[in-house]
Protein backbone atom coordinates (compact mmCIF):
# COMPACT_ATOMS: atom_id res chain seq x y z
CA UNK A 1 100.30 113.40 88.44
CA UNK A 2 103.39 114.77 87.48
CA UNK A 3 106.36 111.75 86.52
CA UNK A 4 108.18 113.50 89.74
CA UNK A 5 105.90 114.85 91.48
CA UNK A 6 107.57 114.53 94.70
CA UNK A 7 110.65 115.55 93.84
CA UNK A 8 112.29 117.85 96.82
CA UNK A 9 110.27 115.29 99.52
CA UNK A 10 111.30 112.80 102.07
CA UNK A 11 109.45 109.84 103.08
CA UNK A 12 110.01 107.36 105.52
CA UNK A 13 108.20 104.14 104.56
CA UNK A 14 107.39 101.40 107.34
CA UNK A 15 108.56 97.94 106.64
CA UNK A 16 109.50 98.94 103.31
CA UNK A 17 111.92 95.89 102.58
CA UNK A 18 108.82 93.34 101.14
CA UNK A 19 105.65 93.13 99.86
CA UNK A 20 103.23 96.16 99.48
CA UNK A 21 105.80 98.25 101.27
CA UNK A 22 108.77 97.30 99.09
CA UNK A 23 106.08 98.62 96.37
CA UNK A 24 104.98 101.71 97.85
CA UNK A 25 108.60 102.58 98.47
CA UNK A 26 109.50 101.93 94.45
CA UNK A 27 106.66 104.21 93.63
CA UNK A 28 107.67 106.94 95.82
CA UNK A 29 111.66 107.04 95.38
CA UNK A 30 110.55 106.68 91.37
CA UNK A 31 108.11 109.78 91.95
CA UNK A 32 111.14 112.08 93.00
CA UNK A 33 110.90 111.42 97.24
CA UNK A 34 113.97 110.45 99.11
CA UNK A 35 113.02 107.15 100.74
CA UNK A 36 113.97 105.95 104.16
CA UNK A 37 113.10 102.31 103.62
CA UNK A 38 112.46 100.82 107.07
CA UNK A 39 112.81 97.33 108.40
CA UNK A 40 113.13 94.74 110.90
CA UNK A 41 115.34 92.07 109.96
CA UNK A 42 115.85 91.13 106.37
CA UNK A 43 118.64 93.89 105.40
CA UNK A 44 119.34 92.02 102.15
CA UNK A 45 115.99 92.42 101.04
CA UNK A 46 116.17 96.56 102.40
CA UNK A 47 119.24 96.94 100.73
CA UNK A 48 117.76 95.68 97.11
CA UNK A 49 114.97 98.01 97.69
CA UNK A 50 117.36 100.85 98.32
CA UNK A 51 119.61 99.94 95.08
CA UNK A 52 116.93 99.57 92.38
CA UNK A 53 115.82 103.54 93.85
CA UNK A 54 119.13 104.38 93.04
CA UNK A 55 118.89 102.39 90.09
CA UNK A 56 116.11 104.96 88.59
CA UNK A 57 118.04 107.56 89.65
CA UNK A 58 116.57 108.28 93.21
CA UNK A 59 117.95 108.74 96.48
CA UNK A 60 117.00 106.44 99.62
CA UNK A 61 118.65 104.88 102.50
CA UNK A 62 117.33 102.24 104.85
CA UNK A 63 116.89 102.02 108.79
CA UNK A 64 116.52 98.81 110.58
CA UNK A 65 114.08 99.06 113.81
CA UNK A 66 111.93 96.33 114.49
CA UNK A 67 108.92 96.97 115.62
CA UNK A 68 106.69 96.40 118.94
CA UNK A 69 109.09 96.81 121.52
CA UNK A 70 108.69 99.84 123.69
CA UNK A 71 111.18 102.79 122.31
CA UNK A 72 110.70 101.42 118.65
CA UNK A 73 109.71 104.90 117.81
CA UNK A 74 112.23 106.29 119.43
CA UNK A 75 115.36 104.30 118.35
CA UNK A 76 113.77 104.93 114.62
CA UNK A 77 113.72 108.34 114.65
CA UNK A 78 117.00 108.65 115.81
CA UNK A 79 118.48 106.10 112.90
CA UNK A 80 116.41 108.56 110.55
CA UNK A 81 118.16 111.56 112.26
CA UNK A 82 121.72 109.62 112.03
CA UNK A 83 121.07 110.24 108.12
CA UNK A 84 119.76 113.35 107.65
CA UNK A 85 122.48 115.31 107.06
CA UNK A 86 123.35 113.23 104.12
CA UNK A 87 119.91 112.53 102.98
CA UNK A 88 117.71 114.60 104.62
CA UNK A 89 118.94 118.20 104.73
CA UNK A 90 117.38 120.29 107.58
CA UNK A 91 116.28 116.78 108.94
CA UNK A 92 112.70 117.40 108.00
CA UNK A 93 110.21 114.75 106.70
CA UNK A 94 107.21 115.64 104.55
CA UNK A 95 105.32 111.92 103.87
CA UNK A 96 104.94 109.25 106.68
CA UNK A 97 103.70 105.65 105.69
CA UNK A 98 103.09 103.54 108.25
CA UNK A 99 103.13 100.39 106.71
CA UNK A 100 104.81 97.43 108.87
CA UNK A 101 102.18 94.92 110.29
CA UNK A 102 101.72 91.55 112.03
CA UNK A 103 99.15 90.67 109.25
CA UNK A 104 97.32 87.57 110.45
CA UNK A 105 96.08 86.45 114.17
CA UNK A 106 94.70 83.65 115.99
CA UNK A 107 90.55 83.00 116.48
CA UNK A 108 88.94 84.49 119.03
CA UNK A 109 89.09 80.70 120.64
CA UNK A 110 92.47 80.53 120.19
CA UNK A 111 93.99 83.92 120.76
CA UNK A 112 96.38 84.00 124.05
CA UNK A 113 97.05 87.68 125.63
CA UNK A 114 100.55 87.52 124.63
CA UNK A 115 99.55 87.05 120.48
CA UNK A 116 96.91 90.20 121.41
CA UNK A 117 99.46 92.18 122.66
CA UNK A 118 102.25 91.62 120.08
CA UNK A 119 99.42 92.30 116.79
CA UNK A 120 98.66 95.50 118.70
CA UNK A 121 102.01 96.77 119.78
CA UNK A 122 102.88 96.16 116.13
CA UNK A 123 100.01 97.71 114.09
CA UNK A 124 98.74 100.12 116.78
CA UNK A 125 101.11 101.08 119.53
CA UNK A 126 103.83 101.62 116.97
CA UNK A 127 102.58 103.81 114.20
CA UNK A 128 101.03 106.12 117.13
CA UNK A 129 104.28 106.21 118.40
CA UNK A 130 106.14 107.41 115.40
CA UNK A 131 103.69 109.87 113.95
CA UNK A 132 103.74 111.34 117.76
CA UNK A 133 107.97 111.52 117.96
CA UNK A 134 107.79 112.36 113.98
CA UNK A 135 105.66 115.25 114.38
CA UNK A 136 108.85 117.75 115.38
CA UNK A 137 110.16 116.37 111.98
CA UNK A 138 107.40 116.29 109.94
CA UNK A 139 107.29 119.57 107.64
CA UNK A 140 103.44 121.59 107.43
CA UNK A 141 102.16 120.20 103.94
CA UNK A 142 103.01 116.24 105.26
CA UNK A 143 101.37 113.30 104.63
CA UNK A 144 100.50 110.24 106.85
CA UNK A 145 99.57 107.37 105.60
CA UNK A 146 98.19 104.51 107.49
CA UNK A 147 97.80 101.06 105.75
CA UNK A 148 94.87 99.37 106.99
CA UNK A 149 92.71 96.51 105.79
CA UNK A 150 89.48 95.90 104.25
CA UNK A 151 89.07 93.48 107.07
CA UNK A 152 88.38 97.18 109.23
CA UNK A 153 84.53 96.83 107.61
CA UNK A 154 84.63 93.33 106.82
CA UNK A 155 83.87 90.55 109.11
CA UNK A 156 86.87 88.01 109.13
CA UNK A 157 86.35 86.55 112.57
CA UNK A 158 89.08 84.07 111.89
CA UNK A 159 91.41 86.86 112.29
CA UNK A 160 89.72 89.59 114.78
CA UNK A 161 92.32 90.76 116.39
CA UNK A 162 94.16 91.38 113.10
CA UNK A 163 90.84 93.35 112.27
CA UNK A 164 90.59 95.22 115.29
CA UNK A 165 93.83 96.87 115.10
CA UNK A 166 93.23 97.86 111.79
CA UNK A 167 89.99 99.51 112.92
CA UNK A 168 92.28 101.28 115.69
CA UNK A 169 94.18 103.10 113.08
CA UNK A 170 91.42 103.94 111.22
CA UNK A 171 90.02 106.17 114.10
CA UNK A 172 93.94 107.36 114.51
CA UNK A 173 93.81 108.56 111.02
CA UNK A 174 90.62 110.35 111.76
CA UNK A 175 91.89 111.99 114.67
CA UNK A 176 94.81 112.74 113.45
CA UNK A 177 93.86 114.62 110.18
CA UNK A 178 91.70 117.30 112.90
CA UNK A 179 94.40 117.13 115.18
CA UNK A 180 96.84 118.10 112.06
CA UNK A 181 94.87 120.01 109.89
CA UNK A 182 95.90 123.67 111.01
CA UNK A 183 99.33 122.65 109.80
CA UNK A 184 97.70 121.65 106.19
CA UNK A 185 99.19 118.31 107.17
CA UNK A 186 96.41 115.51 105.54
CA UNK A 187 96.26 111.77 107.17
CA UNK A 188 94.59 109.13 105.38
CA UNK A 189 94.18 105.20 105.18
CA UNK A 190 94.38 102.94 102.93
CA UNK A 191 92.62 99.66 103.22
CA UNK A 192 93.70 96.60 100.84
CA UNK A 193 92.27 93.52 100.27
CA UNK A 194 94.54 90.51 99.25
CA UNK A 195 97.07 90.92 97.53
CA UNK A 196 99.45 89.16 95.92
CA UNK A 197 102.97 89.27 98.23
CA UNK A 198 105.62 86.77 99.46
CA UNK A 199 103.43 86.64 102.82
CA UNK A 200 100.10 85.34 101.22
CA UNK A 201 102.17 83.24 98.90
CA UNK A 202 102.04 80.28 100.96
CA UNK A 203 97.86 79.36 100.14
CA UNK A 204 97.52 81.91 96.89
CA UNK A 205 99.95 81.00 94.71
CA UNK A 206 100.25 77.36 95.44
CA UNK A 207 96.85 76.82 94.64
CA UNK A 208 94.79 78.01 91.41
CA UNK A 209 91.76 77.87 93.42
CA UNK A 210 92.75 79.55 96.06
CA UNK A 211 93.67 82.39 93.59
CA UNK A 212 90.48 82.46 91.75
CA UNK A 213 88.10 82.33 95.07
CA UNK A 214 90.26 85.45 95.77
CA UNK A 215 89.94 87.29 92.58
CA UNK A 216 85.94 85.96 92.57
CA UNK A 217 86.01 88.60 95.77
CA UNK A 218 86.61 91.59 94.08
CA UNK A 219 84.40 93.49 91.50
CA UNK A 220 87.02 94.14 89.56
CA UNK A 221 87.71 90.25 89.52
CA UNK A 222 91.61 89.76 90.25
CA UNK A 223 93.76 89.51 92.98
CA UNK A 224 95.31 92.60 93.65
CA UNK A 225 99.23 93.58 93.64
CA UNK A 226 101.63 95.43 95.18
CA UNK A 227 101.71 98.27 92.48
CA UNK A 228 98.04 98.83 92.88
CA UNK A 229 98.10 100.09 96.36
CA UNK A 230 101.28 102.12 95.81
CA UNK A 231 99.67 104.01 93.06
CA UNK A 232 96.76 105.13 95.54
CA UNK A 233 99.54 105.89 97.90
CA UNK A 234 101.85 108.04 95.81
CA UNK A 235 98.69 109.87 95.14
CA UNK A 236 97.32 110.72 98.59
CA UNK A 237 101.80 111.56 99.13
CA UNK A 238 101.74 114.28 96.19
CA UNK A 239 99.99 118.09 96.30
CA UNK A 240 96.85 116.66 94.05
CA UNK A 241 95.75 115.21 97.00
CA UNK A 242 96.38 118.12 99.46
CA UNK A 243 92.28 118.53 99.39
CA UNK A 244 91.78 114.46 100.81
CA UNK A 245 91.68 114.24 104.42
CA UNK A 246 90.48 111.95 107.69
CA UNK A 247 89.51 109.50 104.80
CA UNK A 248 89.87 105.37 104.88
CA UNK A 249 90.76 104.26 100.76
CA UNK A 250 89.38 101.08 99.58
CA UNK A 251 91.56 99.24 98.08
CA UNK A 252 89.99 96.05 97.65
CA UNK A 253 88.88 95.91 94.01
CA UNK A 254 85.33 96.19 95.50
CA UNK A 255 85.69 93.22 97.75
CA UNK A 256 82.83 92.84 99.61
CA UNK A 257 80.72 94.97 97.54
């Protein structure tokens, strides 16, 4: 890929203020894309993100929505639209990531309706939403990306409900790349295992053997980061990847394997 190979695009990056997302939208802004970080509540945190694109010489701006509530999508869009003229000219967008994610959930012993509902309206209901209200926006060429989980063909039944939304947006992505595909607008997943980010830190960094029973589950033998799963993404966001459609990425390491 070329250093800027996005140069000219705009991306609007789902809960882009932390941990893979805060990645993904490094990788992008540093790839030549103007970034719309999104977020829910920590603005300090968005804010950083936004400053060290500038810092490389990039161009982003951040939108707070927080996500799950009906009209999410809606009130999104319409911060996005509040900045186009300034950062968006035309108010097009050309690369979608739906990233943002409850990323844990009850047992199925445990699990009330109201946890159900919130991990879905979250991972599922919302992403739907916004590619639906993005498509006016969203230039032929696009990209959507959907992060998913390796727990969408692994069997975590402590956290099922977690896994079953990410299953949910696999079978959106499919759908989505037919539905799109006249447009030469590609959709893909991408499914990480664990990795390494503020969220997990709690049990993976605090304990060394926590960390290595995690790295012992991938091939590849090490927990993974951030960085890793934004590489895969600013691939599947630049015109090498125009050819890769309907497709889930593992991005486990070979968890599972």
């Amino acid at each position: 890929m070329d250093a800027r190979a996005l140069e000219g695009k705009v991306a609007l990056v789902t809960g882009g203020s932390r941990g893979i997302g805060r990645a993904i939208a490094h990788r992008l802004g540093r790839d030549g894309a103007t970034v719309a970080v999104a977020y829910a509540r920590d603005e300090t945190a968005a804010k950083e993100v936004v400053e060290r694109i500038r810092e490389d010489d990039g161009r982003a701006f951040a939108l707070r929505e927080e996500l799950g509530r009906h009209g999410d999508a809606a009130r999104l869009w319409a911060a996005f639209d509040a900045h186009a003229e300034e950062y968006a000219p035309g108010g097009g967008v050309d690369i979608i990531v739906n990233n943002a994610g409850i990323g844990r959930s009850s047992d199925l012993a445990s699990l009330t309706e109201s946890e159900f509902d919130e991990v879905f309206a979250v991972n599922v209901r919302a992403p739907f939403f916004i590619v639906q209200q993005g498509l006016p926006r969203l230039r032929d060429g696009g990209r959507i990306i959907n992060i998913s989980s390796g727990v969408s063909r692994i069997a975590m039944p402590e956290i099922m409900a977690y896994g079953a939304t990410k299953g949910a947006l696999d079978n959106f992505t499919l759908n989505l790349a037919k539905e799109l595909g006249p447009r030469g607008i590609t959709a893909n997943s991408v499914a990480p295992g664990i990795i390494d980010t503020d969220v997990n830190a709690g049990w993976l960094r605090a304990d060394p053997r926590a960390a290595a029973q995690a790295a012992s589950l991938a091939a590849l033998g090490r927990v993974g980061q951030p960085e890793d799963v934004a590489g895969i993404v600013a691939f599947l966001a630049s015109d090498d990847a125009r050819w890769v459609t309907g497709r889930v990425i593992d991005a486990t390491g070979g968890s599972g394997l």
